[in-house]
Structures are given as C-alpha cells and as structure tokens.
C-alpha atoms as a PDB file:
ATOM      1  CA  UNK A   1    -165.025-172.381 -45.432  1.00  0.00           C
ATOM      2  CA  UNK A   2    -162.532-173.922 -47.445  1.00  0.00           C
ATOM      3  CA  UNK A   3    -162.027-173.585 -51.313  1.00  0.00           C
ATOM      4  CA  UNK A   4    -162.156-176.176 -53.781  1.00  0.00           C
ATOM      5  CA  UNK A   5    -160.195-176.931 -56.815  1.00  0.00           C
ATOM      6  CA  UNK A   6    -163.112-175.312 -59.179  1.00  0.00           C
ATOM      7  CA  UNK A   7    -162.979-172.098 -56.685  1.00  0.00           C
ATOM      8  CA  UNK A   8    -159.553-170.954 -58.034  1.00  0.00           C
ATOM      9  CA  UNK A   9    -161.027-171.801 -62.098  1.00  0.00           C
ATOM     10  CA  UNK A  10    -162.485-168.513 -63.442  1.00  0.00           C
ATOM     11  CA  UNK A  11    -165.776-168.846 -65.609  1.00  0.00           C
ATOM     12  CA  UNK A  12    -165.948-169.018 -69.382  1.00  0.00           C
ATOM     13  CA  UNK A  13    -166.800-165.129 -68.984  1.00  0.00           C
ATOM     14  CA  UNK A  14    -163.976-163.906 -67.058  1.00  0.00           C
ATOM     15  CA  UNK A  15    -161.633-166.226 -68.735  1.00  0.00           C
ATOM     16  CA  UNK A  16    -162.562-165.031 -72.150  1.00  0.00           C
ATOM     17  CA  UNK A  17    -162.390-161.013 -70.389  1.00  0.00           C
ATOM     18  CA  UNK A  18    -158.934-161.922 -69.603  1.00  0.00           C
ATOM     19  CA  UNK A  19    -157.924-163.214 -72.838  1.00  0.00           C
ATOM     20  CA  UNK A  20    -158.516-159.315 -74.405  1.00  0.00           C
ATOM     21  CA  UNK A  21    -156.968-157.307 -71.386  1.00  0.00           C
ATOM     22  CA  UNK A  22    -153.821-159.820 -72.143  1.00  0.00           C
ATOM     23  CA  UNK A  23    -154.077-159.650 -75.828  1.00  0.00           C
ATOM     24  CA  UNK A  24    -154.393-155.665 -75.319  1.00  0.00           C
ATOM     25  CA  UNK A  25    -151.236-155.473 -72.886  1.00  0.00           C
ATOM     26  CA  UNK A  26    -149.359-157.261 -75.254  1.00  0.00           C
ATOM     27  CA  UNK A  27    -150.286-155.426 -78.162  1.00  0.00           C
ATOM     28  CA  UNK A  28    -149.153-152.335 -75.898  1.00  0.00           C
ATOM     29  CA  UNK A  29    -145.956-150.654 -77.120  1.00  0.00           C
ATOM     30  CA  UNK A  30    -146.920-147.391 -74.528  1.00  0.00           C
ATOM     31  CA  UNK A  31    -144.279-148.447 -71.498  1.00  0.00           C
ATOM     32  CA  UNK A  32    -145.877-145.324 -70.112  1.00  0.00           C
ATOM     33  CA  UNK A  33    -149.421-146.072 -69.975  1.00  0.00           C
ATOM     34  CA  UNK A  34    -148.296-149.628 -69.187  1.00  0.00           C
ATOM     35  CA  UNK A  35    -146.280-148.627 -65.970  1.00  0.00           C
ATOM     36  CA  UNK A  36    -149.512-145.959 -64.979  1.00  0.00           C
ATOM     37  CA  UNK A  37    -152.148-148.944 -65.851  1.00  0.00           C
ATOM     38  CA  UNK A  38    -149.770-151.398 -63.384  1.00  0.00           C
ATOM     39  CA  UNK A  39    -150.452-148.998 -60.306  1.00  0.00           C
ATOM     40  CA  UNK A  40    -153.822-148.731 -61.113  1.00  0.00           C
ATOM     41  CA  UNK A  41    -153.845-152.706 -60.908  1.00  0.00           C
ATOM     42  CA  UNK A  42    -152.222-153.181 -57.862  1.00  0.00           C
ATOM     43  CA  UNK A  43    -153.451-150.362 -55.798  1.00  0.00           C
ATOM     44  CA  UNK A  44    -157.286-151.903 -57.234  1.00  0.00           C
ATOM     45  CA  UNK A  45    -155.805-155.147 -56.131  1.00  0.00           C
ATOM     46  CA  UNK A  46    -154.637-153.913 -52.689  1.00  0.00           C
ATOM     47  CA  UNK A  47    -157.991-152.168 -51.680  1.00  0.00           C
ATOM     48  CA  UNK A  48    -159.579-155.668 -52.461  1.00  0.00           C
ATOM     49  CA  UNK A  49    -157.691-157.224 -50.620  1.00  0.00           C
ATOM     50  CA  UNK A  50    -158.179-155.013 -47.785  1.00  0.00           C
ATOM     51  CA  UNK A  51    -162.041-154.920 -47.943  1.00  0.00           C
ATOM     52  CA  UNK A  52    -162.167-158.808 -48.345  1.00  0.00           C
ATOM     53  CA  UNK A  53    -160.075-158.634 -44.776  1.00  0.00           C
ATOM     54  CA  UNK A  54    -162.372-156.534 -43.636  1.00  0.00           C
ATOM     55  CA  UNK A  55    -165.262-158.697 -44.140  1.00  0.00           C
ATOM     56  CA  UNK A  56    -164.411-161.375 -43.248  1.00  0.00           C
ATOM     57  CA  UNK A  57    -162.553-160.161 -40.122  1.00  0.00           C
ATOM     58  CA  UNK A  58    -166.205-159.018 -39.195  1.00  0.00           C
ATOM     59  CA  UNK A  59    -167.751-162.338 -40.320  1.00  0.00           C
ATOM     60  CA  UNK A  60    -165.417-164.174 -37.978  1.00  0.00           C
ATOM     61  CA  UNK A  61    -166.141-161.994 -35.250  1.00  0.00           C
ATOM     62  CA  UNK A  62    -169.771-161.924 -35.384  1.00  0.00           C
ATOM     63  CA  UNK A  63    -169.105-166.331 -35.742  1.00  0.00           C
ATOM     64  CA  UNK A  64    -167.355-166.060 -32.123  1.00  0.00           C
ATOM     65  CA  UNK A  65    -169.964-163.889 -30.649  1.00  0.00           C
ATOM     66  CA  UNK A  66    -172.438-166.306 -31.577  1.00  0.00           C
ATOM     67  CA  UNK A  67    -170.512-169.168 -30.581  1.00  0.00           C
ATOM     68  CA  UNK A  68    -168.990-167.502 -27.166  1.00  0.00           C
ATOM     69  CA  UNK A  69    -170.742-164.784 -26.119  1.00  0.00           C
ATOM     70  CA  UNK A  70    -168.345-162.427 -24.651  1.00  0.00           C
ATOM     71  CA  UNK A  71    -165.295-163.637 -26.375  1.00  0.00           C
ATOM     72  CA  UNK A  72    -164.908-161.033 -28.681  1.00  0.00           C
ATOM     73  CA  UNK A  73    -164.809-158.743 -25.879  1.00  0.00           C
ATOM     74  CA  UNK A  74    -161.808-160.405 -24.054  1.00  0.00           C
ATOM     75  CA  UNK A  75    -160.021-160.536 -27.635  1.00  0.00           C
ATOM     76  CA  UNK A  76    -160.575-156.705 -28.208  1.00  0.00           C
ATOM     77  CA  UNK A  77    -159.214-155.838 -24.238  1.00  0.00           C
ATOM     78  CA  UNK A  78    -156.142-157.893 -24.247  1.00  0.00           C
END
C-alpha cells in the first residue's frame, strides 16, 4: 500500500486537538513538567512505532505465505 498526499493531512478533529495541546505547551512556563510530558511523548511515540512494525511485519508475512507457501519458512531458517 502506498500513501497518498491526503494520508499525511490530519482531519478537522485532530487538527483542531492539536491546536490546544500546542496552545497549552506554549502557554507552559513549567520546564519541568514540560521535559517529564516530552518522555512521555516519545516513549508513547516509540511503542507506536514498534507495534505498527509489528503488524505489519506480520501482515507481510502472512502476504508471502499466501503468495509462496513455504517462503516464510526459508526466510526464518537462514
């Protein structure tokens, strides 16, 4: 699957959700809370980003086995 240009465009509702978590961070005079909220973020981010390799790792894999039985197998050995 490939994305398109309107893939990477978030809707009207995220878009406006992201609008108050900016105006709230810049509002934000707490460098502590800012710097604990930041790792929150990116450790959030980073288990994402892991589970999204996850699945699709599987989805790609299940994709070969229907394609060529068998090749999964010879992928996993070598």
């Amino acid at each position: 699957m490939m994305f398109s240009k309107e893939d990477f465009e978030l809707p009207m509702e995220k878009s406006l959700k992201m609008r108050v978590i900016t105006d709230e961070i810049n509002n934000c005079t707490d460098v502590e809370e800012l710097q604990r909220q930041l790792i929150t973020c990116a450790e959030t981010l980073m288990r994402y980003q892991h589970l999204l390799a996850v699945v699709v790792e599987d989805s790609l894999k299940k994709e070969l086995e229907r394609l060529a039985p068998g090749a999964v197998k010879i992928i996993e050995d070598s």
